[in-house]
Protein backbone atom coordinates (compact mmCIF):
# COMPACT_ATOMS: atom_id res chain seq x y z
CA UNK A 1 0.00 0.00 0.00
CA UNK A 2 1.48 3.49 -1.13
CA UNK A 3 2.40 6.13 1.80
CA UNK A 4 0.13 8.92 2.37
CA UNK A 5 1.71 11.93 0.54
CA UNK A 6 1.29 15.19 2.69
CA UNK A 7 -1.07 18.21 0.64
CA UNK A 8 0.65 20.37 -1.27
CA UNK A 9 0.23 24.32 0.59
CA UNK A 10 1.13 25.56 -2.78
CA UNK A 11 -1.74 23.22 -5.03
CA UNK A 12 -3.58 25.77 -7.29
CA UNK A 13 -7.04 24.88 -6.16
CA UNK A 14 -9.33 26.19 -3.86
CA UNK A 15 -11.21 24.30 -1.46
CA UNK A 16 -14.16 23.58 -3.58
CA UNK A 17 -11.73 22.15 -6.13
CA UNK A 18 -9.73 20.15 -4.10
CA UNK A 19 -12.86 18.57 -3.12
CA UNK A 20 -14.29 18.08 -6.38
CA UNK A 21 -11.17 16.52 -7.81
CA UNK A 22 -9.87 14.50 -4.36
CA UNK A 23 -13.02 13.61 -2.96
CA UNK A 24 -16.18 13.84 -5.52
CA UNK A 25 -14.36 11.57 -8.67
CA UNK A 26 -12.33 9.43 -6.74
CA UNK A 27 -15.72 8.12 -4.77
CA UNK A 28 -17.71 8.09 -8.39
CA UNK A 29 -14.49 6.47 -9.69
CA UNK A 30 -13.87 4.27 -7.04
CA UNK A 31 -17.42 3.35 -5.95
CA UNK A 32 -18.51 -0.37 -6.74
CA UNK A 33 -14.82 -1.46 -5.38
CA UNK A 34 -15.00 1.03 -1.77
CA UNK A 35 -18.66 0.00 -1.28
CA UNK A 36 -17.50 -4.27 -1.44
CA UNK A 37 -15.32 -2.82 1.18
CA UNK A 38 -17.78 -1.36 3.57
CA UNK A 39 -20.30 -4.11 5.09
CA UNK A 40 -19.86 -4.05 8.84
CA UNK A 41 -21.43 -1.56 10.80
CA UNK A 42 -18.37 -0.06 13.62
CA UNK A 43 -19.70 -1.24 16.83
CA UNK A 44 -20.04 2.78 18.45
CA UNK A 45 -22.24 3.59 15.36
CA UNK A 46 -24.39 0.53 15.75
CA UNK A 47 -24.97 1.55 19.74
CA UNK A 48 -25.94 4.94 19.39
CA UNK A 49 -28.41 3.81 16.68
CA UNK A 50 -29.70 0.75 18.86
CA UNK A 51 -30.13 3.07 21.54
CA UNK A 52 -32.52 5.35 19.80
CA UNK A 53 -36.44 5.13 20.72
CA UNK A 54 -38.71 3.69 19.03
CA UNK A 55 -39.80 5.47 16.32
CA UNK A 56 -37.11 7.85 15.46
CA UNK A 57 -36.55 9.60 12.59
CA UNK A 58 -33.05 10.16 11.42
CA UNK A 59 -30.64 11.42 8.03
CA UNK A 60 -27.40 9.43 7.58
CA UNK A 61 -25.49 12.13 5.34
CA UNK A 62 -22.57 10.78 3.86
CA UNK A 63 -24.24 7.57 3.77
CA UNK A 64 -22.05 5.48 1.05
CA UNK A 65 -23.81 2.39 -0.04
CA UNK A 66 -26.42 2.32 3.13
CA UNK A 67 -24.72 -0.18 5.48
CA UNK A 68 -26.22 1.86 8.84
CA UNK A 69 -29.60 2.30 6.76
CA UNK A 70 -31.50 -0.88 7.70
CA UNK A 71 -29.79 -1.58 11.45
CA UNK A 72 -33.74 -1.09 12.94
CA UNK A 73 -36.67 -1.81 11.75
CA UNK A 74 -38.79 0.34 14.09
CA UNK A 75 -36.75 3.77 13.09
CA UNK A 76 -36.84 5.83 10.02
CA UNK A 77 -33.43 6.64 8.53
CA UNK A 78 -33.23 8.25 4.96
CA UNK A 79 -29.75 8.88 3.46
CA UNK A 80 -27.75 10.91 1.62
CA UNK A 81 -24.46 11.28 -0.47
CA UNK A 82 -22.58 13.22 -2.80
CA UNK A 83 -21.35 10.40 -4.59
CA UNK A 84 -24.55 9.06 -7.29
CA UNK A 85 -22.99 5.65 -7.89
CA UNK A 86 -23.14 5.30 -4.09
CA UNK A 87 -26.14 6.15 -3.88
CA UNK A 88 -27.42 4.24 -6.32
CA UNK A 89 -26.15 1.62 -5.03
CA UNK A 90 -27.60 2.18 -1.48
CA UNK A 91 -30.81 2.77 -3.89
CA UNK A 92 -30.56 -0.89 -5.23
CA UNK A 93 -30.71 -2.16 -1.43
CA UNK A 94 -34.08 -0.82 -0.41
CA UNK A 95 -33.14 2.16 0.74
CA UNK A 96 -34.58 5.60 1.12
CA UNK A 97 -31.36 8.08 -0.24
CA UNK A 98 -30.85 10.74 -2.44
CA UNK A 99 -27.78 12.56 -3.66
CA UNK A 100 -26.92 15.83 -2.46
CA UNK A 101 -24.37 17.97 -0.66
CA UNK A 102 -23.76 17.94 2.88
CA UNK A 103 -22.97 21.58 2.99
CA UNK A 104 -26.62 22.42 1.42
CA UNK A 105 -28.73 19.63 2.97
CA UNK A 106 -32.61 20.15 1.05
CA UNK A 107 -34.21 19.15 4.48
CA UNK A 108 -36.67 21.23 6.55
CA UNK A 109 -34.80 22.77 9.31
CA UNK A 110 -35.65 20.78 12.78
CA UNK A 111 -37.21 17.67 10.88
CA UNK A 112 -35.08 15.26 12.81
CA UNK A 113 -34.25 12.92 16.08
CA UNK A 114 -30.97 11.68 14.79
CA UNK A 115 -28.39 11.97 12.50
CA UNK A 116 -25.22 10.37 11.50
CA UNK A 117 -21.70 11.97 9.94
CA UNK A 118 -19.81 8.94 9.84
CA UNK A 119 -16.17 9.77 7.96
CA UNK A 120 -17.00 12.67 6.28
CA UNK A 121 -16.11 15.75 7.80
CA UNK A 122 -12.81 15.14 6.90
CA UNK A 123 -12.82 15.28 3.53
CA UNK A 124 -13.78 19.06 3.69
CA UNK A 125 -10.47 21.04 3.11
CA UNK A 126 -10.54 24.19 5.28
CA UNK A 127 -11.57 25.00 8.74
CA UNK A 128 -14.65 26.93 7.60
CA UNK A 129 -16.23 24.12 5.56
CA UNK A 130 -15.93 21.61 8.25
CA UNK A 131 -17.65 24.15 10.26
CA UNK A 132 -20.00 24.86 8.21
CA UNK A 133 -20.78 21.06 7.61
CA UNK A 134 -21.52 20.41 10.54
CA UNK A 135 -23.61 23.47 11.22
CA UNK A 136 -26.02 21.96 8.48
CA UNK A 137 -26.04 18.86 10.15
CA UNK A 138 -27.17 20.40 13.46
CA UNK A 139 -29.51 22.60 11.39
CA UNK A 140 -31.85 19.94 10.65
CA UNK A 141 -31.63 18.09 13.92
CA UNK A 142 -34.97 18.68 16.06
CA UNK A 143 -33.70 20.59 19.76
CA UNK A 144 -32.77 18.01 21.97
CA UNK A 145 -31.88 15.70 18.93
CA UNK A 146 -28.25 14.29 18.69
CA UNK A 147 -25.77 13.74 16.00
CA UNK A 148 -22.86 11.28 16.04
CA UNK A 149 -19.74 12.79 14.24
CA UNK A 150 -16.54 10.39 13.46
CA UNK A 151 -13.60 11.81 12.01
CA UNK A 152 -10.25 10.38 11.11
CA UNK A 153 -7.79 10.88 13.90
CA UNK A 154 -3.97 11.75 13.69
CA UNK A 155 -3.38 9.32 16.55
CA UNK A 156 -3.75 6.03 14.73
CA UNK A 157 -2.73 3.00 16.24
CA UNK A 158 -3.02 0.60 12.85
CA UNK A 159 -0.47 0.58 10.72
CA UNK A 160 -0.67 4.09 9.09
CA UNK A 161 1.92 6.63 10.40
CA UNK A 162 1.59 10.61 9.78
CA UNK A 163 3.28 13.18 10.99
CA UNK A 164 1.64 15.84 13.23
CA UNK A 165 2.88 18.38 11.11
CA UNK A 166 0.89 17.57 8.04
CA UNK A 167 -2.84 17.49 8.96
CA UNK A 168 -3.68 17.23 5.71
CA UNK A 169 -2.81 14.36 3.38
CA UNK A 170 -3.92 12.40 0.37
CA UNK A 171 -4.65 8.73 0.85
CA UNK A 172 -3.98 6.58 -1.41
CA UNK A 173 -6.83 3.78 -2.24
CA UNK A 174 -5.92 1.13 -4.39
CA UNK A 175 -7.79 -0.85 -7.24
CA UNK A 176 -7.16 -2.68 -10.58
CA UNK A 177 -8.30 -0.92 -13.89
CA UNK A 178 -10.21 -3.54 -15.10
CA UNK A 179 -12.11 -3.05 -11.78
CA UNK A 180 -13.17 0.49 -12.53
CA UNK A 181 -15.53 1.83 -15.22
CA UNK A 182 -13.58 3.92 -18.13
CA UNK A 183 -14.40 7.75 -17.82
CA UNK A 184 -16.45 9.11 -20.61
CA UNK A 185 -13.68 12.16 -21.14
CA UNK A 186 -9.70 12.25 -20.45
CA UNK A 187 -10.81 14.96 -18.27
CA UNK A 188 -13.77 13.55 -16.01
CA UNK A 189 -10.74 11.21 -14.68
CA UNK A 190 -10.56 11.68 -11.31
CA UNK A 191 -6.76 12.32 -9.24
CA UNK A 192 -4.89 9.25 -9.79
CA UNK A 193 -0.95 8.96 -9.70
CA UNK A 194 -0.46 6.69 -11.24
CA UNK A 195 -1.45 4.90 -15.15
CA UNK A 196 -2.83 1.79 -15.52
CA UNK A 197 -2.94 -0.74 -18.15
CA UNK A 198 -5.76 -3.50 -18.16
CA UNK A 199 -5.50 -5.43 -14.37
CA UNK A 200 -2.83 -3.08 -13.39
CA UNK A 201 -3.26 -1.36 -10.35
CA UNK A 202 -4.23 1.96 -10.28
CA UNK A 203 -3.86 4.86 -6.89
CA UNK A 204 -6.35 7.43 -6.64
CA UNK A 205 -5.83 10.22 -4.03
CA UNK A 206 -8.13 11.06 -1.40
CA UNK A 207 -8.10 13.87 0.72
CA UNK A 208 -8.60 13.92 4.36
CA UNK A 209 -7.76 16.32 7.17
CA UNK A 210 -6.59 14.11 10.10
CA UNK A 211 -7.77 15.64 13.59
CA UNK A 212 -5.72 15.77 16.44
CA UNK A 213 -7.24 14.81 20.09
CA UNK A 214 -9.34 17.62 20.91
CA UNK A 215 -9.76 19.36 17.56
CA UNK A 216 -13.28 18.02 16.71
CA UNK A 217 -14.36 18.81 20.52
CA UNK A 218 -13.48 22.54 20.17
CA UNK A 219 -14.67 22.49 16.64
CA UNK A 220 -17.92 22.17 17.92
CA UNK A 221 -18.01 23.64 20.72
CA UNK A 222 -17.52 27.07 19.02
CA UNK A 223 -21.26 26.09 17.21
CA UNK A 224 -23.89 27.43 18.95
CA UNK A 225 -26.61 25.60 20.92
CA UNK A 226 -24.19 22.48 20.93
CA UNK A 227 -23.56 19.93 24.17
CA UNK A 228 -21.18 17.74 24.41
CA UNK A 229 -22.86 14.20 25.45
CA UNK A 230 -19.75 11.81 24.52
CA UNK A 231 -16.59 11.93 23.22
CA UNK A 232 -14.26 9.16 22.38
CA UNK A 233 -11.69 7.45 20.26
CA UNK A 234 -12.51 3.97 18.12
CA UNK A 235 -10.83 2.40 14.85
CA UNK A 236 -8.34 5.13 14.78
CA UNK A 237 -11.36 7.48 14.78
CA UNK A 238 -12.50 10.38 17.00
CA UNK A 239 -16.03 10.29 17.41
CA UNK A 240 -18.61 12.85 19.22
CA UNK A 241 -22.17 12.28 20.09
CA UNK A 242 -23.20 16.00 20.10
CA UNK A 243 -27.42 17.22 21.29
CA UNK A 244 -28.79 20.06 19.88
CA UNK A 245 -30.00 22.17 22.51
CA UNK A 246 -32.97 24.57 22.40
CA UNK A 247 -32.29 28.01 21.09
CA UNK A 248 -34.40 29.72 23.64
């Protein structure tokens, strides 16, 4: 497995660009191969679902191919995802999702009990859009609702290694060419560094800021009406389950 390569403080993109080209294609691109990868639901993210009351109606944005969808049958859980082969493929399964963009969610503010951000806010590529992010998130959460964030942490304790200095890194994810659908135009080919003939492998480059103990806590606690109900490290994660409290 290639070495995470630190960002670039000099790339010529801004941050929607960096996301479009490091986040958006690679998922499209890389889609039908990430989702065979993601079938088990973490055990934190099944427990705050399981402990839900009956009848609770929640949004799972960023929800990839819909493997916390189904957990209960006696909640409600639509999703949501800014990659459409993802969600079509969540679609396939029976479940309720639509594509859109976390930062511009098209739900009714205070519609629901729940929701779930489950590795996402790290692929937003300044401070202001992870902000922002999650402010959305919180937006449609009922008061007194709850939303569990995870996050990539710096402090891993698998076998990837980065250095505290560079936050922000491109990850490398793996796959064969023949595994991958051929892009319509040269330049609808998402970051890769690497060519590939037919079975070769091919490297695409994801972005992620990793957080550093703490830096998701005080994230939102500068976000208004926020509490603090848990906060905790799992799978080389930092997670927070966060309630929206009343305005008034």
């Amino acid at each position: 497995m290639p070495d995470p390569i630190p960002v670039d403080s000099q790339l010529a993109l801004d941050a929607e660009e960096k996301e479009e080209r490091y986040v958006h294609q690679v998922y499209e691109a890389i889609a039908g191969h990430f989702s065979q990868t993601r079938y088990k639901p973490w055990p934190v993210v099944e427990q705050f679902v399981q402990a839900l009351p009956k009848g609770a109606v929640g949004v799972d944005v960023g929800c990839g191919n819909g493997k916390y969808l189904g957990l209960r049958p006696d909640i409600y859980t639509i999703g949501s995802d800014r990659c459409a082969s993802l969600v079509a493929i969540a679609g396939e399964r029976g479940h309720e999702v639509m594509c859109c963009d976390n930062l511009s969610l098209p739900y009714a503010s205070e519609r629901f009990d729940f929701a779930l951000s489950i590795a996402v806010i790290h692929h937003f590529t300044s401070p202001e859009r992870r902000a922002a992010a999650i402010e959305e998130l919180l937006r449609v959460l009922k008061p007194g609702g709850q939303l569990l964030i995870f996050v990539w942490a710096m402090e891993q304790q698998g076998r990837r290694k980065f250095d505290p200095a560079h936050p922000d890194v491109f990850v490398p994810w793996v796959t064969r060419a023949n595994q991958l659908p051929k892009p319509q135009r040269e330049e609808d080919a998402p970051a890769t560094t690497e060519a590939a003939g037919e079975g070769e492998e091919r490297v695409y480059q994801r972005y992620y800021h990793l957080f550093v103990q703490g830096e998701l806590d005080a994230l939102v606690e500068s976000l208004p009406h926020t509490r603090i109900v848990q906060s905790g490290y799992d799978r080389d994660n930092w997670y927070l389950v966060v309630a929206k409290e009343d305005a008034a």
